[in-house]
N, C-alpha and C. Protein backbone atom coordinates (compact mmCIF):
# COMPACT_ATOMS: atom_id res chain seq x y z
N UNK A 1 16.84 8.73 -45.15
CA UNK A 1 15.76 7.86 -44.70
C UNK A 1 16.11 7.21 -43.36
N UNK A 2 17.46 6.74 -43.38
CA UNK A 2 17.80 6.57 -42.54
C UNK A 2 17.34 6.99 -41.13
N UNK A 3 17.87 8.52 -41.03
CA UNK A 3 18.17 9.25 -40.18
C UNK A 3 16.62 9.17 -39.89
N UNK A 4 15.97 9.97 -40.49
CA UNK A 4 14.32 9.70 -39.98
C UNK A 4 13.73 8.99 -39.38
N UNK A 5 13.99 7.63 -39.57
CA UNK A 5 13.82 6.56 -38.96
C UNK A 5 13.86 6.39 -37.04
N UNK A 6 15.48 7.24 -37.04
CA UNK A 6 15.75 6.77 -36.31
C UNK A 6 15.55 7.90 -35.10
N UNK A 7 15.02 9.06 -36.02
CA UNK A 7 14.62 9.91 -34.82
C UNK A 7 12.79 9.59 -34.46
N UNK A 8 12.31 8.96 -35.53
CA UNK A 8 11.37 8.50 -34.81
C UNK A 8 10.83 7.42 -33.96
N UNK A 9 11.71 6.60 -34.08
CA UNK A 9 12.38 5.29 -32.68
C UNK A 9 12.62 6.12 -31.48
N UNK A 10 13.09 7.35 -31.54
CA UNK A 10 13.79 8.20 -30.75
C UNK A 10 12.54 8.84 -29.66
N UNK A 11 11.40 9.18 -30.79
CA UNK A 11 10.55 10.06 -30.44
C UNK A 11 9.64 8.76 -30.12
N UNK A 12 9.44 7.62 -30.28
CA UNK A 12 8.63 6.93 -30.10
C UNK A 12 8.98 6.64 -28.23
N UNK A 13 10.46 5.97 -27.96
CA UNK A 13 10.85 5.53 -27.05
C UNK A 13 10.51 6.86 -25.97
N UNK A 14 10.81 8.40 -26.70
CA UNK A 14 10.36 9.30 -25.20
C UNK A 14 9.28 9.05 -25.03
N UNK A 15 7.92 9.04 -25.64
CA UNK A 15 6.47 8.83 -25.71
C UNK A 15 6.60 7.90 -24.34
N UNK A 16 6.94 6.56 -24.85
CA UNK A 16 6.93 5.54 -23.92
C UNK A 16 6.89 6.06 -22.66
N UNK A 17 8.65 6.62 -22.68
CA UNK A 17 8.92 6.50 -20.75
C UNK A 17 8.17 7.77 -20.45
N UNK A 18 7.74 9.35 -21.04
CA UNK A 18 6.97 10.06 -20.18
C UNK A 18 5.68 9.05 -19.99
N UNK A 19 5.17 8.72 -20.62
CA UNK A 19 3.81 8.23 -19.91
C UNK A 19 3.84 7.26 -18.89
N UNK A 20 4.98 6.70 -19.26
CA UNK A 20 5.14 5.50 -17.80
C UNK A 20 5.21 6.64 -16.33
N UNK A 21 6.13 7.62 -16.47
CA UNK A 21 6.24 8.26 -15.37
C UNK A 21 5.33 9.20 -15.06
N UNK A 22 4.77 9.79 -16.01
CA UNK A 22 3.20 10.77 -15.67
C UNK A 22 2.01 9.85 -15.16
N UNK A 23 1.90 8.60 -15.02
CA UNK A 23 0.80 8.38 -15.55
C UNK A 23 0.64 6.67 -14.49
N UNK A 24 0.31 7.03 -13.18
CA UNK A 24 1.06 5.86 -12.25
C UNK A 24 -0.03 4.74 -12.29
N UNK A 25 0.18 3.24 -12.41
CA UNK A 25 -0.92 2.17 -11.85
C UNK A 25 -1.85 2.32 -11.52
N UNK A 26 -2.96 1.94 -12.30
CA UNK A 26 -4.35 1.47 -11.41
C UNK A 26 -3.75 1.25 -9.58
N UNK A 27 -2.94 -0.21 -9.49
CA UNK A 27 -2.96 -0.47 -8.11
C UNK A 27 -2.67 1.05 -7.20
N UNK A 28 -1.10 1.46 -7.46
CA UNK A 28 -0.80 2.60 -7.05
C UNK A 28 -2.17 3.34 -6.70
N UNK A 29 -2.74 4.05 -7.83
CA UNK A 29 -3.69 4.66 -7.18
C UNK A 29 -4.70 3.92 -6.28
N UNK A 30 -5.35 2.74 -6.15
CA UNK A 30 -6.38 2.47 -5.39
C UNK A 30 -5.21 2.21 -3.93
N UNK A 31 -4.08 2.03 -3.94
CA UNK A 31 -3.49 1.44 -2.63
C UNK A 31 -3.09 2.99 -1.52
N UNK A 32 -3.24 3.95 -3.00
CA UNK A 32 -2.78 5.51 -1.92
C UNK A 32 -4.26 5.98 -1.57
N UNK A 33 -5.16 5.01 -2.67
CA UNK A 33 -6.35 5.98 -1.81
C UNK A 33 -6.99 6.09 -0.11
N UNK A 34 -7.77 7.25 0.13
CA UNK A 34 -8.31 7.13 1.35
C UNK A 34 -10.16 8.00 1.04
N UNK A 35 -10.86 7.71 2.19
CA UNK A 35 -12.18 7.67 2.09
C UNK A 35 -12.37 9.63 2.56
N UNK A 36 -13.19 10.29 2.88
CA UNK A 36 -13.33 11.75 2.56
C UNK A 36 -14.32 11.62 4.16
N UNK A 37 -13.32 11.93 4.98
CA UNK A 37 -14.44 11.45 6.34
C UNK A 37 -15.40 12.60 6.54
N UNK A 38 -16.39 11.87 7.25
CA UNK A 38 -17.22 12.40 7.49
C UNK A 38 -17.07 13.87 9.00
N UNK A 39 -17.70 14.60 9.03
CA UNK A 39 -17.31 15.20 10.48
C UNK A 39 -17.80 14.71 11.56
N UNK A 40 -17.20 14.96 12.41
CA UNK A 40 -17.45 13.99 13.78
C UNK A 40 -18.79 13.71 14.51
N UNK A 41 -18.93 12.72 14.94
CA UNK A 41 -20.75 12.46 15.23
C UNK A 41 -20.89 13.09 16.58
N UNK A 42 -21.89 13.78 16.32
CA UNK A 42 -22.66 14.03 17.58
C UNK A 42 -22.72 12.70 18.86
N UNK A 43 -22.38 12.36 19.24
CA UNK A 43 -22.67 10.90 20.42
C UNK A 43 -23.34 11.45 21.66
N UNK A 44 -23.83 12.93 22.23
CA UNK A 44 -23.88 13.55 23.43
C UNK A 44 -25.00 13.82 23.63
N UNK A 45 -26.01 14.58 22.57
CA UNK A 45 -27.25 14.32 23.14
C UNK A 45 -28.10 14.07 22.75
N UNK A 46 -29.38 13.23 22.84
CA UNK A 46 -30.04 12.73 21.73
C UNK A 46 -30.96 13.45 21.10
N UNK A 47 -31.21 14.73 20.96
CA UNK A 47 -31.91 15.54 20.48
C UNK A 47 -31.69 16.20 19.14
N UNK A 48 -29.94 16.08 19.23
CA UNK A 48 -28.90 16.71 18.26
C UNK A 48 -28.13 15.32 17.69
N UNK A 49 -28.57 14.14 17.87
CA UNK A 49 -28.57 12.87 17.18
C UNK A 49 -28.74 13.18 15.75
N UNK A 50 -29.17 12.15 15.01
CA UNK A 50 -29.10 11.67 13.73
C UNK A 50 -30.58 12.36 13.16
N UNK A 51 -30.42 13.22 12.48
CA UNK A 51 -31.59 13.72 11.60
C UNK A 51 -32.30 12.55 10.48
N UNK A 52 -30.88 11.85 10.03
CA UNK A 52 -31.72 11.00 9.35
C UNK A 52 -31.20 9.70 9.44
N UNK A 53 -32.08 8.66 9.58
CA UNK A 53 -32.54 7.31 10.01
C UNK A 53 -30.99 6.71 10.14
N UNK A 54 -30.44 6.48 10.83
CA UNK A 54 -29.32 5.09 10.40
C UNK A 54 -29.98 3.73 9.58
N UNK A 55 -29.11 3.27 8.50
CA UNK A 55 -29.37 2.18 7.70
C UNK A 55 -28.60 1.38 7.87
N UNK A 56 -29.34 0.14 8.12
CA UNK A 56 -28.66 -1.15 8.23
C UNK A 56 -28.12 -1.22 7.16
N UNK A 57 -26.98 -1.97 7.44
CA UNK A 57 -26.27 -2.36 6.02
C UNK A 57 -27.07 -3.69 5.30
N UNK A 58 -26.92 -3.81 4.24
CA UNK A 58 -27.78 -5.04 3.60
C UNK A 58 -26.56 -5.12 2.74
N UNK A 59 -25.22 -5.70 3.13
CA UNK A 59 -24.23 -6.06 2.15
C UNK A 59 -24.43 -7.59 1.95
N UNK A 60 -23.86 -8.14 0.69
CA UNK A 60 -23.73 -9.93 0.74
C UNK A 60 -22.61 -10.29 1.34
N UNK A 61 -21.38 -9.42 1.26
CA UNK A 61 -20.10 -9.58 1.73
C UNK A 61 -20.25 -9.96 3.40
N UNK A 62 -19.55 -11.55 3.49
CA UNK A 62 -19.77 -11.79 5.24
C UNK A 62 -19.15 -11.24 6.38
N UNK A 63 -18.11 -10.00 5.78
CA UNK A 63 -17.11 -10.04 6.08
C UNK A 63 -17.92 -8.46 7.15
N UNK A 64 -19.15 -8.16 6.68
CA UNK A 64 -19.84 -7.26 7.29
C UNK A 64 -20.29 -7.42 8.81
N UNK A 65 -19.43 -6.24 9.73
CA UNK A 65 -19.74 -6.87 11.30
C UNK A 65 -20.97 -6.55 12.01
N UNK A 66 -21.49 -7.64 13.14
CA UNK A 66 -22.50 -7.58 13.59
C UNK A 66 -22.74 -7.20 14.75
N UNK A 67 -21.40 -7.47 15.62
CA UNK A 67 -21.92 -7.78 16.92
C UNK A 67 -20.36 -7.07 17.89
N UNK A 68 -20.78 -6.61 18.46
CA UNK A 68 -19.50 -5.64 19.15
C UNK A 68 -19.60 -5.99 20.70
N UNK A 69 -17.97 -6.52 21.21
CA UNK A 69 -17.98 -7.44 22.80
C UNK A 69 -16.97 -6.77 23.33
N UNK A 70 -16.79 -5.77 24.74
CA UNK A 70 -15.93 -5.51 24.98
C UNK A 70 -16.16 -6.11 26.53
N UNK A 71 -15.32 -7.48 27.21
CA UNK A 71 -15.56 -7.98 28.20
C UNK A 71 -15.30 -7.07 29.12
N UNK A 72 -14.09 -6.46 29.60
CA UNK A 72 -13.96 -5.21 30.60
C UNK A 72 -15.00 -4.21 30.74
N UNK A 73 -16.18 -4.02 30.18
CA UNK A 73 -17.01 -2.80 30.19
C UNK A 73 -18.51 -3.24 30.43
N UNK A 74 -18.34 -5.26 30.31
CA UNK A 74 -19.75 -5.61 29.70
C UNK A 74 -20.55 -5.09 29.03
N UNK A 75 -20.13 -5.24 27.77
CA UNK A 75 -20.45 -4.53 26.39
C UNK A 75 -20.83 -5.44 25.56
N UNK A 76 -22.10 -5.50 25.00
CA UNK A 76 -22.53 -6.84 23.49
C UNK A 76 -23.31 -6.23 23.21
N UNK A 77 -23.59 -5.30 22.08
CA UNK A 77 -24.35 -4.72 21.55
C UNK A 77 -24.59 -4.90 20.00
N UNK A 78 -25.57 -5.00 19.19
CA UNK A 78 -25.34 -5.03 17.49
C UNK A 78 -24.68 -4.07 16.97
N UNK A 79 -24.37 -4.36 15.79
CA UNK A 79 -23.63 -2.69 15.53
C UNK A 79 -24.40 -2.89 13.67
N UNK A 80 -24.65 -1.54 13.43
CA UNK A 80 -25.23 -1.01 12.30
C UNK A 80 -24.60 -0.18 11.39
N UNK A 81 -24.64 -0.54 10.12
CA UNK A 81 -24.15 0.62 9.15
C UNK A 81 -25.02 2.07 9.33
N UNK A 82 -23.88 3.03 9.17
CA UNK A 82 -24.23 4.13 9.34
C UNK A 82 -23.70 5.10 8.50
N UNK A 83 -24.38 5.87 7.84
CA UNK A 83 -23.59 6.80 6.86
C UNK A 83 -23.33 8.33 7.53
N UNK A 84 -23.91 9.41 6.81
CA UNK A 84 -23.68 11.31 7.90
C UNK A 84 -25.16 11.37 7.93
N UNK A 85 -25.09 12.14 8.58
CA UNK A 85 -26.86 12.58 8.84
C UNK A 85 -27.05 14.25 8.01
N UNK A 86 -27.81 14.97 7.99
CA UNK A 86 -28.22 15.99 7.65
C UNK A 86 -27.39 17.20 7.40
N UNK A 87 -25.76 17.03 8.55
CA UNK A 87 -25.18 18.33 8.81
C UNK A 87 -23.84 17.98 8.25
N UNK A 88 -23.80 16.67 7.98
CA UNK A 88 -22.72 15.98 7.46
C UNK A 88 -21.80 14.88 8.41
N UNK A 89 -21.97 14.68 9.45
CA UNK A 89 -20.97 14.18 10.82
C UNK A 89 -21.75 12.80 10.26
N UNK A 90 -20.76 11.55 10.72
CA UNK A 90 -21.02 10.67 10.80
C UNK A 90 -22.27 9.89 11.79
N UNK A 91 -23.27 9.74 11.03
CA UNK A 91 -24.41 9.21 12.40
C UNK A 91 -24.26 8.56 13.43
N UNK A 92 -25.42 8.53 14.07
CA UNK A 92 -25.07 7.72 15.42
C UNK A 92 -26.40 7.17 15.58
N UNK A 93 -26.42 5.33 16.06
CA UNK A 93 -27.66 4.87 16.23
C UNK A 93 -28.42 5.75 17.24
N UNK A 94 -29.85 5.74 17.37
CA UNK A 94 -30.57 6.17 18.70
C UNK A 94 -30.41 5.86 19.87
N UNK A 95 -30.31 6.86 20.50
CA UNK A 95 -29.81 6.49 21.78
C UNK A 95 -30.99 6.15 22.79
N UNK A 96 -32.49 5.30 22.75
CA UNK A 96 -33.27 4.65 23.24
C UNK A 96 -32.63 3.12 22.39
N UNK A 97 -31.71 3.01 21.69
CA UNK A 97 -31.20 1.65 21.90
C UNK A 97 -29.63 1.19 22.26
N UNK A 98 -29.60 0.39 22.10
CA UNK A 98 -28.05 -0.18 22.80
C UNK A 98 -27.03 -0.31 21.45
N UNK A 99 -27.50 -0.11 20.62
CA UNK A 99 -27.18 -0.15 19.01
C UNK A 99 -25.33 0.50 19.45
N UNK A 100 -24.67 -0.30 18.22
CA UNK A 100 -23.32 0.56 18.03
C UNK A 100 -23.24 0.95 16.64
N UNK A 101 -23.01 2.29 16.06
CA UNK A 101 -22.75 2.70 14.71
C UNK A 101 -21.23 2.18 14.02
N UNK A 102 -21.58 1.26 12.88
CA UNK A 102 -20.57 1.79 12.20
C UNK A 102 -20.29 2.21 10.61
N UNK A 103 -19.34 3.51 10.43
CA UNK A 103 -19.28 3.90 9.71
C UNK A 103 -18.98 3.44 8.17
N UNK A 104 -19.96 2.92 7.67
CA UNK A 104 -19.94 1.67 6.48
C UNK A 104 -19.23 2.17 4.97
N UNK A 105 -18.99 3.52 4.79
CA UNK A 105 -18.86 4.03 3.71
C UNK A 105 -16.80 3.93 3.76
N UNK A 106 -16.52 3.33 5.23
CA UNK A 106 -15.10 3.40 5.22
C UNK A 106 -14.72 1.79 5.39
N UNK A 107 -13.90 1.61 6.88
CA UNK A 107 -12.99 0.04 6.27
C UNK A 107 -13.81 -0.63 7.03
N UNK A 108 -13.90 -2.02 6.74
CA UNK A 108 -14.87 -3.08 7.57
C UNK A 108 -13.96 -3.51 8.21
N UNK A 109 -14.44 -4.05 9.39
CA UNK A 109 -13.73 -4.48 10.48
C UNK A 109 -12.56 -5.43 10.45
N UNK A 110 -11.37 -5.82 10.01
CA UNK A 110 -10.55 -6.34 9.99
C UNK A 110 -10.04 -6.54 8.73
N UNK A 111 -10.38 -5.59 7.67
CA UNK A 111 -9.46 -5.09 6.49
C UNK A 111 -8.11 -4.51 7.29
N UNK A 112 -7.29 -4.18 6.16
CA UNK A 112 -6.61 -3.29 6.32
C UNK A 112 -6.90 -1.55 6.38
N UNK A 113 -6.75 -0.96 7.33
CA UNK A 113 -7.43 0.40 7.36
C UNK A 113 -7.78 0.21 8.60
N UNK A 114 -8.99 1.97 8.64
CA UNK A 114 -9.45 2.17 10.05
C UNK A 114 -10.91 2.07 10.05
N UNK A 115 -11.39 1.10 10.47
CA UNK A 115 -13.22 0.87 10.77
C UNK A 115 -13.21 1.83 11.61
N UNK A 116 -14.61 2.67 11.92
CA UNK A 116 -14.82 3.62 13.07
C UNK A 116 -16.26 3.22 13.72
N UNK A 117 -15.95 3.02 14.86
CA UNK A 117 -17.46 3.10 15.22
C UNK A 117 -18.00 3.83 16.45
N UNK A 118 -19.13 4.08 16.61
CA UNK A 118 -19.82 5.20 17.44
C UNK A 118 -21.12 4.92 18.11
N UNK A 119 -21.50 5.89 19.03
CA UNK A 119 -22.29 5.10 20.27
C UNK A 119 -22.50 6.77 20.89
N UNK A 120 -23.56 6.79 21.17
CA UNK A 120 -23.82 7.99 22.46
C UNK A 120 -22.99 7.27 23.68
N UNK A 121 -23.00 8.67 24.35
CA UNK A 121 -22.12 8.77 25.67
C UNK A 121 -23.05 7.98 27.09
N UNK A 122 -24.31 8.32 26.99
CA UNK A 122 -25.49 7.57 27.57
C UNK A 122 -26.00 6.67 27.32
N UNK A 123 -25.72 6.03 26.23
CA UNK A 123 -26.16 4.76 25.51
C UNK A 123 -25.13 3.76 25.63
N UNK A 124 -24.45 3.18 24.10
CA UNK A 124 -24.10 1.64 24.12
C UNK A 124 -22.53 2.18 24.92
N UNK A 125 -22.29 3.42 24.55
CA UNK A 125 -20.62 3.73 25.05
C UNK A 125 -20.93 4.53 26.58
N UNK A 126 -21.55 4.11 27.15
CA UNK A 126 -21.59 5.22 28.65
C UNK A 126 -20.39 4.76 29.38
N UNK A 127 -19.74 3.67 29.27
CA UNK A 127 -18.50 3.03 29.97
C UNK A 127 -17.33 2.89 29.25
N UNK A 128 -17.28 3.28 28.23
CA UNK A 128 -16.17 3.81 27.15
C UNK A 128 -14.90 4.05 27.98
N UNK A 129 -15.06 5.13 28.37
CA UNK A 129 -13.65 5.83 29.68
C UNK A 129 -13.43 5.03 30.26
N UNK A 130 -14.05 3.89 30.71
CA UNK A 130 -13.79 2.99 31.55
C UNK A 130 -12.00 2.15 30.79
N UNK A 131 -11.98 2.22 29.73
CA UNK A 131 -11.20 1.48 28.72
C UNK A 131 -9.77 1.65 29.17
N UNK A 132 -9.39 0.32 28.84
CA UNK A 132 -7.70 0.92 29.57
C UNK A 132 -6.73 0.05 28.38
N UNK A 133 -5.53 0.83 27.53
CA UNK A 133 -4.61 0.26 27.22
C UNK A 133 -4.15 -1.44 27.16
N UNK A 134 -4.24 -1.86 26.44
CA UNK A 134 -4.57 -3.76 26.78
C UNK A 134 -5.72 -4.50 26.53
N UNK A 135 -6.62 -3.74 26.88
CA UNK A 135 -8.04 -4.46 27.04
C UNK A 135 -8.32 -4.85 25.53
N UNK A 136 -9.38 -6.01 25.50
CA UNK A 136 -9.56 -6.42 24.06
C UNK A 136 -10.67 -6.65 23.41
N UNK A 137 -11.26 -5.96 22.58
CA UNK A 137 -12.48 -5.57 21.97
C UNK A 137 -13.37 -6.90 20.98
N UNK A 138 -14.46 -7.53 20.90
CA UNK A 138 -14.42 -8.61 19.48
C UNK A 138 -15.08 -8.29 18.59
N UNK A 139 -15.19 -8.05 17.51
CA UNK A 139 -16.05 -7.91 16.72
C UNK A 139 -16.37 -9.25 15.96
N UNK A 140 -17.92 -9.96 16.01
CA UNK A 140 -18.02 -10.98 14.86
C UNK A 140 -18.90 -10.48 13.90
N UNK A 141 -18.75 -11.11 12.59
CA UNK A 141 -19.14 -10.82 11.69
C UNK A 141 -20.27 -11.75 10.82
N UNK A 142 -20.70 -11.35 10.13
CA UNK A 142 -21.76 -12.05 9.69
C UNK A 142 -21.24 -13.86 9.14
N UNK A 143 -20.10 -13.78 8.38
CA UNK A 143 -19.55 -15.60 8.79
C UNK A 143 -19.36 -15.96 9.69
N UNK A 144 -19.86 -15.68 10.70
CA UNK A 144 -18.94 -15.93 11.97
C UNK A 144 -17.75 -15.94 13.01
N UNK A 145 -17.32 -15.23 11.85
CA UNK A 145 -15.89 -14.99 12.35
C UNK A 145 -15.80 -14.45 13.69
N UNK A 146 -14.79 -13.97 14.31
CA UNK A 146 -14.69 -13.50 15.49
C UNK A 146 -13.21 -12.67 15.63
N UNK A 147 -12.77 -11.15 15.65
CA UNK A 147 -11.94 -10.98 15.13
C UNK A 147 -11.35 -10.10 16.55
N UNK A 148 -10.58 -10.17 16.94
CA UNK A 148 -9.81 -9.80 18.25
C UNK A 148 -8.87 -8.75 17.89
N UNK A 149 -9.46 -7.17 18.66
CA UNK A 149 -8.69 -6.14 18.64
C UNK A 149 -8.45 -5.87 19.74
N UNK A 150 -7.10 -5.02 19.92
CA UNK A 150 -6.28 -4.69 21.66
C UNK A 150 -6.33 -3.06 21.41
N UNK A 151 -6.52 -2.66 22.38
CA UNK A 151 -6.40 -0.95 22.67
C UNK A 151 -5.20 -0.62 22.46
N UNK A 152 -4.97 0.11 21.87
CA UNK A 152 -3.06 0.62 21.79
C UNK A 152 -3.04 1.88 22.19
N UNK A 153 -4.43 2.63 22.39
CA UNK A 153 -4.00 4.17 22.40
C UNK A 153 -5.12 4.89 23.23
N UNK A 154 -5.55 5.44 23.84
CA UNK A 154 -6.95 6.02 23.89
C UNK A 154 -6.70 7.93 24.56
N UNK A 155 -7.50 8.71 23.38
CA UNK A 155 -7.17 10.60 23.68
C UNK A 155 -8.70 10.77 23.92
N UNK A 156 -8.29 11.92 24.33
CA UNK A 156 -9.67 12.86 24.65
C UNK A 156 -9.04 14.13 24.04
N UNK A 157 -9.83 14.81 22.65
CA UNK A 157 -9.58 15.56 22.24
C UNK A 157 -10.83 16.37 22.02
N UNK A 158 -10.38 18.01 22.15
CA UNK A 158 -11.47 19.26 21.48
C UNK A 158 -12.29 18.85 20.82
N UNK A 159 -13.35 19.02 20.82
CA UNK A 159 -14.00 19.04 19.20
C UNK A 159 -13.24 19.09 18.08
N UNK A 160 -12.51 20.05 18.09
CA UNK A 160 -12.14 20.34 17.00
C UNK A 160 -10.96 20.40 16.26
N UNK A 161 -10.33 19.38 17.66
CA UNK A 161 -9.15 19.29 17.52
C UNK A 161 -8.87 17.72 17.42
N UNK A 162 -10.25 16.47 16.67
CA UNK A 162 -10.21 15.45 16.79
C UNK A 162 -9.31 15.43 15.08
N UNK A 163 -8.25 14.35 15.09
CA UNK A 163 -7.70 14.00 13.89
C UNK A 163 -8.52 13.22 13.14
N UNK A 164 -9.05 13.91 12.10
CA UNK A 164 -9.98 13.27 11.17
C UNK A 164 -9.09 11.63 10.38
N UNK A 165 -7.74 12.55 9.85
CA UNK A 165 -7.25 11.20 9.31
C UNK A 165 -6.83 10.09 9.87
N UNK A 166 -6.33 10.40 11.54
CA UNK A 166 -5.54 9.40 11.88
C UNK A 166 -7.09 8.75 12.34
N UNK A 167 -8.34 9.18 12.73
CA UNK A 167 -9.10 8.57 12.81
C UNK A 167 -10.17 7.21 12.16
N UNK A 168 -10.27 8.37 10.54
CA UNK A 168 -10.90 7.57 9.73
C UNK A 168 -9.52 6.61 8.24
N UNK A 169 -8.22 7.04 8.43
CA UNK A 169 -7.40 7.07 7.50
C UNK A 169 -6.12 6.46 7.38
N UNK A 170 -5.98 5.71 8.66
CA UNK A 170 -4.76 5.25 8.80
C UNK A 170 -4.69 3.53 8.30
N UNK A 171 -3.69 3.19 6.90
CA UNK A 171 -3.85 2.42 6.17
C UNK A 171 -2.72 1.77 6.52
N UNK A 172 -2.07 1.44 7.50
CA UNK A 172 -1.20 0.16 7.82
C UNK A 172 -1.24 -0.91 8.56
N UNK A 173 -2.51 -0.90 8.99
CA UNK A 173 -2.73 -2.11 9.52
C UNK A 173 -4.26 -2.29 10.16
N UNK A 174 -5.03 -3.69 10.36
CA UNK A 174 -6.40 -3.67 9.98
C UNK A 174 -6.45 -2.79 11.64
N UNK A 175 -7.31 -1.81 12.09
CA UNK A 175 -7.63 -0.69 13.16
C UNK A 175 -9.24 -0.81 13.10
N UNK A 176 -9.52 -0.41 14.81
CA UNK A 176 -10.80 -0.76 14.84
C UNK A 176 -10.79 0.70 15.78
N UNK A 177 -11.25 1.66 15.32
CA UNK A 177 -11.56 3.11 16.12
C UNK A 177 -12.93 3.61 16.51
N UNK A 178 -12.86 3.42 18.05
CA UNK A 178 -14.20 3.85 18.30
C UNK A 178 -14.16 5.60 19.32
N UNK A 179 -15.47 5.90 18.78
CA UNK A 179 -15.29 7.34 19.47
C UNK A 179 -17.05 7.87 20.30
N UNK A 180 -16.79 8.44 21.09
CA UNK A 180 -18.21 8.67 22.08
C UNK A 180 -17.95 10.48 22.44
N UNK A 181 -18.77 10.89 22.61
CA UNK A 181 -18.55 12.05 24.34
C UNK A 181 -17.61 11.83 25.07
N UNK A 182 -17.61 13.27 25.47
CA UNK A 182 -16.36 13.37 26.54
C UNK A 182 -16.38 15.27 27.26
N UNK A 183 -15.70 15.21 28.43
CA UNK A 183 -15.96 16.57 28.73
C UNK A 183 -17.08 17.26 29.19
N UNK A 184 -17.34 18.45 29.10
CA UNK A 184 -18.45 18.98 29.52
C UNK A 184 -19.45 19.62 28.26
N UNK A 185 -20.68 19.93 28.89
CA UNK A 185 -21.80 20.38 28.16
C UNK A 185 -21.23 21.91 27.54
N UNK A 186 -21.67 22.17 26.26
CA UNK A 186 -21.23 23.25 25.69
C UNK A 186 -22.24 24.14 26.10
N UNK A 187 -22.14 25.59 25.66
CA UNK A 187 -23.10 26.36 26.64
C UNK A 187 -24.71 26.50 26.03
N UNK A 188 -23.97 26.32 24.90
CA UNK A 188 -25.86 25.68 24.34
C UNK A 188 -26.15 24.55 24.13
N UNK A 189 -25.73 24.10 25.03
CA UNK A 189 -26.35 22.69 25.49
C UNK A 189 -27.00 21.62 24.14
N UNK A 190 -26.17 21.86 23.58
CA UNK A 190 -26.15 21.10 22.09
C UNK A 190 -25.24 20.47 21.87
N UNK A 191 -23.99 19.89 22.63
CA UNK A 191 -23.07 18.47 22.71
C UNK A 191 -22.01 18.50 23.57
N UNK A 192 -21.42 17.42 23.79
CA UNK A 192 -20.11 18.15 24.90
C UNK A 192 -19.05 18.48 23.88
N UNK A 193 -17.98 19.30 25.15
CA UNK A 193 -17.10 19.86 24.07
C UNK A 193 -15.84 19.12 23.78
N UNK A 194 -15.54 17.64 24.30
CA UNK A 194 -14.29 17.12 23.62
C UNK A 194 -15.45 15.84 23.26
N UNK A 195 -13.89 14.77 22.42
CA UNK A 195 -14.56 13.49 21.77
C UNK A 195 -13.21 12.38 22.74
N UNK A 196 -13.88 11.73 22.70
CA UNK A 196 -13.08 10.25 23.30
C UNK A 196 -13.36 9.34 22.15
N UNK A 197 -11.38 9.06 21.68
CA UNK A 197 -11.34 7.97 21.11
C UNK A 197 -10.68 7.01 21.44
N UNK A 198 -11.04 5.72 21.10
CA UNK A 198 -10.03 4.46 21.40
C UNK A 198 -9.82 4.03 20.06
N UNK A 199 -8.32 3.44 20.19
CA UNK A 199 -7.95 3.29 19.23
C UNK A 199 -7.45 1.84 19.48
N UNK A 200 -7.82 0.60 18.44
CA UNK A 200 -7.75 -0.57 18.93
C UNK A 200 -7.24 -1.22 17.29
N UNK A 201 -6.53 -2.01 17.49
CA UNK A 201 -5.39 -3.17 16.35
C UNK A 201 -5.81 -4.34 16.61
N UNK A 202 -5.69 -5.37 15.35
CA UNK A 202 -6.26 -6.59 14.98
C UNK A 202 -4.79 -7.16 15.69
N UNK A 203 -5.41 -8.14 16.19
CA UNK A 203 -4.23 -9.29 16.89
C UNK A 203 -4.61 -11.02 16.68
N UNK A 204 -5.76 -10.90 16.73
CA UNK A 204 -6.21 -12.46 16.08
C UNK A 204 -7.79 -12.38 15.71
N UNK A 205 -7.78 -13.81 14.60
CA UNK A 205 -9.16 -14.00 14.42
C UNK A 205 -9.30 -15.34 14.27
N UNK A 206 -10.47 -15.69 14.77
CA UNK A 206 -11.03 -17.15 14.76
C UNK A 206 -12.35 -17.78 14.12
């Protein structure tokens, strides 16, 4: 009787530790997760824009941003939730307004993560390139806040050679990534052929 006993203490205690090790945290999993980005937005011409409507965001959370200031470029434009349009790429407001997109289904502006936001090349971002290393971006938000990001990086990449993750996916620190046109007209004149991104880090908020 004994012995029985004690191989089922035995068999009880393996139970235990495989499942501890198969079988990892709620937190674990939500802290490794990442969002399933969208493909890259059209920003180039407005014809090949957004098939379907950009939607304002209607969140309660204040933490939802409104208003996008880049003093070096004279830049103050609203900025709007935006989800993919028709072909799957992340939308882009119309480019008969000054609107800035952002991509609402990923990080809000001064979480931890990468907010992305987007703009035709002729529209709210036509001075984008203008952007230089240093310069400092604001985003406020519906409390008012006012949240101060610095450029750390800015590429001009292929189409198709834009990094989806480091774009929409990079989870160490709160990132504010914006991307437009760049390059020349493709030969069917249906978008240009690289993307310009800036890549900008939280440094203060007020």
């Amino acid at each position: 009787m004994q012995i029985s006993e004690t191989k089922n203490t035995a068999l009880a205690f393996l139970v235990i530790v495989v499942s501890f090790v198969a079988f990892p945290s709620i937190e674990s999993l939500v802290s490794a997760s990442t969002i399933s980005p969208p493909l890259m937005p059209d920003t180039g011409i407005a014809e090949a824009s957004s098939t379907v409507p950009a939607a304002h965001v209607e969140m309660p959370d204040t933490s939802t941003p409104v208003t996008l200031s880049i003093p070096t470029i004279k830049l103050e434009d609203s900025i709007v939730g935006v989800g993919t349009n028709s072909k799957g790429e992340m939308d882009v407001p119309s480019g008969s307004t000054s609107n800035v997109g952002w991509y609402q289904y990923g990080t809000i502006p001064g979480q931890v993560g990468s907010a992305v936001v987007d703009a035709h090349v002729f529209a709210a971002f036509a001075q984008l390139r203008k952007l230089k290393v240093g310069d400092d971006l604001y985003v406020l938000n519906q409390s008012g806040q006012q949240l101060d990001f610095r450029v750390e990086e800015i590429d001009t990449y292929k189409l198709a050679d834009v990094p989806a993750d480091k774009l929409f996916n990079r989870a160490d620190e709160p990132r504010l990534n914006l991307i437009t046109c760049a390059g020349q007209l493709t030969a069917d004149h249906s978008t240009y052929d690289h993307r310009l991104v800036v890549y900008a880090v939280l440094v203060d908020t007020k």
